[in-house]
Protein backbone atom coordinates (compact mmCIF):
# COMPACT_ATOMS: atom_id res chain seq x y z
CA UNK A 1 -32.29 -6.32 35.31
CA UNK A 2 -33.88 -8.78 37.61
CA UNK A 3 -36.96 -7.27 36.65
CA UNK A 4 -36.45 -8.23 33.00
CA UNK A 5 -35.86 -11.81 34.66
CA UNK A 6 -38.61 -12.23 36.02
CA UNK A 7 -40.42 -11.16 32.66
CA UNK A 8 -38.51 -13.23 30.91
CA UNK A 9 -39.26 -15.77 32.71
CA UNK A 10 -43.21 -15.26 33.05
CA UNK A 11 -42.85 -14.68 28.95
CA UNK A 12 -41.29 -17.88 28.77
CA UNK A 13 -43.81 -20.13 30.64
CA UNK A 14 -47.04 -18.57 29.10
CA UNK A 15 -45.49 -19.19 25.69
CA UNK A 16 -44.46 -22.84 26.80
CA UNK A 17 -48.29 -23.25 28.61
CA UNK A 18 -49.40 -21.85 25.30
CA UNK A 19 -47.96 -24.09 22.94
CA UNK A 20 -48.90 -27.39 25.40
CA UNK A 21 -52.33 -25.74 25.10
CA UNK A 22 -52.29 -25.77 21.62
CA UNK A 23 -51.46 -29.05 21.32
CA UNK A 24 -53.91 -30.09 23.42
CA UNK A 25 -56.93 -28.20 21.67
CA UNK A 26 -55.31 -29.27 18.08
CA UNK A 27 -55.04 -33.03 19.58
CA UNK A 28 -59.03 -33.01 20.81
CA UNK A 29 -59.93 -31.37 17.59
CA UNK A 30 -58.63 -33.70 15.17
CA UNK A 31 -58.97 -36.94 17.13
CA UNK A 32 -62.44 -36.21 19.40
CA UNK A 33 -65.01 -38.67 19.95
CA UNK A 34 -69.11 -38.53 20.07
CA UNK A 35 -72.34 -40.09 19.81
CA UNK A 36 -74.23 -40.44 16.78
CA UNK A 37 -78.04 -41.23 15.76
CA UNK A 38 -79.10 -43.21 13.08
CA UNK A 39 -82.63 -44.16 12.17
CA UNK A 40 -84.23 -46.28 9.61
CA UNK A 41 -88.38 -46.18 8.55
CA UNK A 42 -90.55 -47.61 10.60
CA UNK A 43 -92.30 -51.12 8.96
CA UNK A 44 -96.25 -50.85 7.95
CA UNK A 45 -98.40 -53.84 8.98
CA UNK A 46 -98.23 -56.45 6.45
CA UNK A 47 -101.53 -57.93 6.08
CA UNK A 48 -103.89 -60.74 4.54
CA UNK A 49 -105.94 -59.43 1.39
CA UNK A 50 -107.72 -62.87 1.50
CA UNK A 51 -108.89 -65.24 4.03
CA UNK A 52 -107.08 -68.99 4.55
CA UNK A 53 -109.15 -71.47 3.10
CA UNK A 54 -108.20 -74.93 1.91
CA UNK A 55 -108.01 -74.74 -1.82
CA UNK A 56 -109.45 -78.22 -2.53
CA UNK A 57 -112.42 -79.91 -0.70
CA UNK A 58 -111.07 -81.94 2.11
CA UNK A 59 -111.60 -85.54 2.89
CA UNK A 60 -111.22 -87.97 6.45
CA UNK A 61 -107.98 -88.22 7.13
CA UNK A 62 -106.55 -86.13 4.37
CA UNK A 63 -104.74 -83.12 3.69
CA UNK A 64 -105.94 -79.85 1.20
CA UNK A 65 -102.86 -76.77 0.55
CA UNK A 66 -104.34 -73.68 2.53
CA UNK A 67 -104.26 -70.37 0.27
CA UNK A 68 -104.25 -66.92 0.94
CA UNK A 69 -102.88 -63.60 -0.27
CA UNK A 70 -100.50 -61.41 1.58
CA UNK A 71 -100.45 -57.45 0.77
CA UNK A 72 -96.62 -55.72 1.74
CA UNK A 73 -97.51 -52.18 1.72
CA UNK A 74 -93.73 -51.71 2.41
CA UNK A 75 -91.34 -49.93 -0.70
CA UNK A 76 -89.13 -52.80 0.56
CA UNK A 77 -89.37 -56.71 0.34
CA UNK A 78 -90.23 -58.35 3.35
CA UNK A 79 -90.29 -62.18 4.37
CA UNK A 80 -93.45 -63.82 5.53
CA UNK A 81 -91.73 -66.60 8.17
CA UNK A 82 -94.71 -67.56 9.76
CA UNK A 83 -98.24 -68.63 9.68
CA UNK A 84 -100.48 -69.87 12.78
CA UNK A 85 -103.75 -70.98 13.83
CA UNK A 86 -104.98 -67.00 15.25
CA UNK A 87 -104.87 -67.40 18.99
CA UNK A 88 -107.99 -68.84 20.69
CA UNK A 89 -109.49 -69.18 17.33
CA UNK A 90 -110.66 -72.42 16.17
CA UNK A 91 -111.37 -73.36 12.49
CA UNK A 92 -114.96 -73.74 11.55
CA UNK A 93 -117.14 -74.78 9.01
CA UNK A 94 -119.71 -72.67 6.82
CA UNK A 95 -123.15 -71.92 8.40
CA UNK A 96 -124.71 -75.06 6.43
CA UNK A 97 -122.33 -77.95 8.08
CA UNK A 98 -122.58 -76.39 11.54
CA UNK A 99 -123.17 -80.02 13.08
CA UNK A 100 -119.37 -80.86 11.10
CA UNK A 101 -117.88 -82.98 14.28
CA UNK A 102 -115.29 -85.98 15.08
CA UNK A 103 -116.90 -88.85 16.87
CA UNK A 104 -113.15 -88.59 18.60
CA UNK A 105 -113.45 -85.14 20.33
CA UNK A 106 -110.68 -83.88 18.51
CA UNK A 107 -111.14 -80.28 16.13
CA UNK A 108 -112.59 -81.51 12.50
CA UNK A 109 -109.48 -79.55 10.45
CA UNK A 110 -106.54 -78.90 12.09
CA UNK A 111 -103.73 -76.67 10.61
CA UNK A 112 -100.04 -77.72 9.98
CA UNK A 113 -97.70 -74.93 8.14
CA UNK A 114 -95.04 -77.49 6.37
CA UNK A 115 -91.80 -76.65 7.31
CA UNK A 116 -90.56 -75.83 3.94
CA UNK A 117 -93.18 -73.25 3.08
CA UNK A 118 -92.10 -70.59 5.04
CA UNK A 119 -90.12 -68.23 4.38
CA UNK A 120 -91.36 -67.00 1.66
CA UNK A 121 -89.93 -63.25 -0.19
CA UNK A 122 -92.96 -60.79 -0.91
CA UNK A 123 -91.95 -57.83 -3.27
CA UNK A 124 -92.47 -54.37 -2.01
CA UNK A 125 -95.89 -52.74 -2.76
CA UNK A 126 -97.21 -56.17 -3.95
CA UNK A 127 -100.38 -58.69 -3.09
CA UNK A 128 -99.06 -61.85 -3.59
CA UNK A 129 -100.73 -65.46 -3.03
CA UNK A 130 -99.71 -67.67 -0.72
CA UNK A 131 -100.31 -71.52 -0.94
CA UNK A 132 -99.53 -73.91 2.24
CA UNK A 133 -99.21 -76.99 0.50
CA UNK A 134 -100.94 -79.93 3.01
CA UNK A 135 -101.21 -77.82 5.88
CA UNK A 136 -105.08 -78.42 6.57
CA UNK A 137 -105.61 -82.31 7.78
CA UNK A 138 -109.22 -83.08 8.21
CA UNK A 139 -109.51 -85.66 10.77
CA UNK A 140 -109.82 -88.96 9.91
CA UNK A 141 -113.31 -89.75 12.37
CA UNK A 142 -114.86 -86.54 10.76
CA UNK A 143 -118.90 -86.84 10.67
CA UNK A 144 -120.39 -87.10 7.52
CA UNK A 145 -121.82 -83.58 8.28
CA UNK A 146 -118.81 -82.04 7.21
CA UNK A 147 -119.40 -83.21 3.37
CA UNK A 148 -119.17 -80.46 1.01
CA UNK A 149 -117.92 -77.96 4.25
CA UNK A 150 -115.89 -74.94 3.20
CA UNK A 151 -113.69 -73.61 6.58
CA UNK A 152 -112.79 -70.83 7.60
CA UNK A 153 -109.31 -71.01 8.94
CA UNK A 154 -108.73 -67.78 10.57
CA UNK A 155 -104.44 -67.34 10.53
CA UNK A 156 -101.58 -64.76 12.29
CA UNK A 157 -98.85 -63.88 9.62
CA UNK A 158 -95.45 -63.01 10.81
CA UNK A 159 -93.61 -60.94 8.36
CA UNK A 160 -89.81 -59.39 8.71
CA UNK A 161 -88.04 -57.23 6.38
CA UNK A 162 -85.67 -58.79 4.70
């Protein structure tokens, strides 16, 4: 008899120590945890189709809108949200007003991206023109060598997706 006891009992704690285990494996494998990945594309270069130039000829001391086009070879829209002189670039004139000075020292067109201009929504898989109204100021003690002078303003785009 005490060996059915001592069966009894052993029969009685592996069923108990199974049923906690179950609970314990049914508990972890409806309520586990884990990591995850996620991924999205990766962004293609937006880029200038055209050059920056200022769309109308500038005069001392005046302003011309700078134009451009933008290509967004993204099947997404992006936003262009900024526009800069290239760095250590300089804006200069055509081969034929080379001697286009400022008796002041200072650059003969300098470049100004109005405030208001930028951001601006380019379709996906579009070329689309851009126009930076005012942003080109030719100085006002420009030489009279820069008559008629087309420049070449060479710009950095930013672009995001939007």
């Amino acid at each position: 008899m005490r060996r059915w006891g001592v069966f009894a009992f052993g029969a009685i704690l592996a069923l108990v120590l199974g049923i906690g285990a179950g609970s314990a494996y049914g508990f972890l494998a409806t309520h586990g945890s884990g990591t995850g990945l996620a991924g999205t594309g990766t962004m293609q270069t937006v880029t200038m189709a055209t050059a920056g130039t200022p769309s109308t000829p500038l005069l001392p001391g005046k302003t011309g809108d700078v134009v451009f086009s933008v290509t967004n070879p993204n099947n997404f829209p992006v936003s262009l949200v900024g526009a800069a002189l290239e760095t250590g670039s300089a804006i200069t004139p055509d081969e034929g007003h080379s001697g286009c000075t400022t008796t002041d020292g200072s650059p003969a067109v300098t470049l100004n991206v109005p405030s208001g201009d930028l951001p601006v929504a380019i379709p996906a898989n579009t070329t689309m023109p851009i126009d930076l109204v005012g942003a080109a100021t030719m100085d006002a003690n420009a030489t009279s060598n820069c008559q008629g002078a087309v420049f070449d303003i060479p710009l950095s785009i930013t672009a995001h997706s939007s």
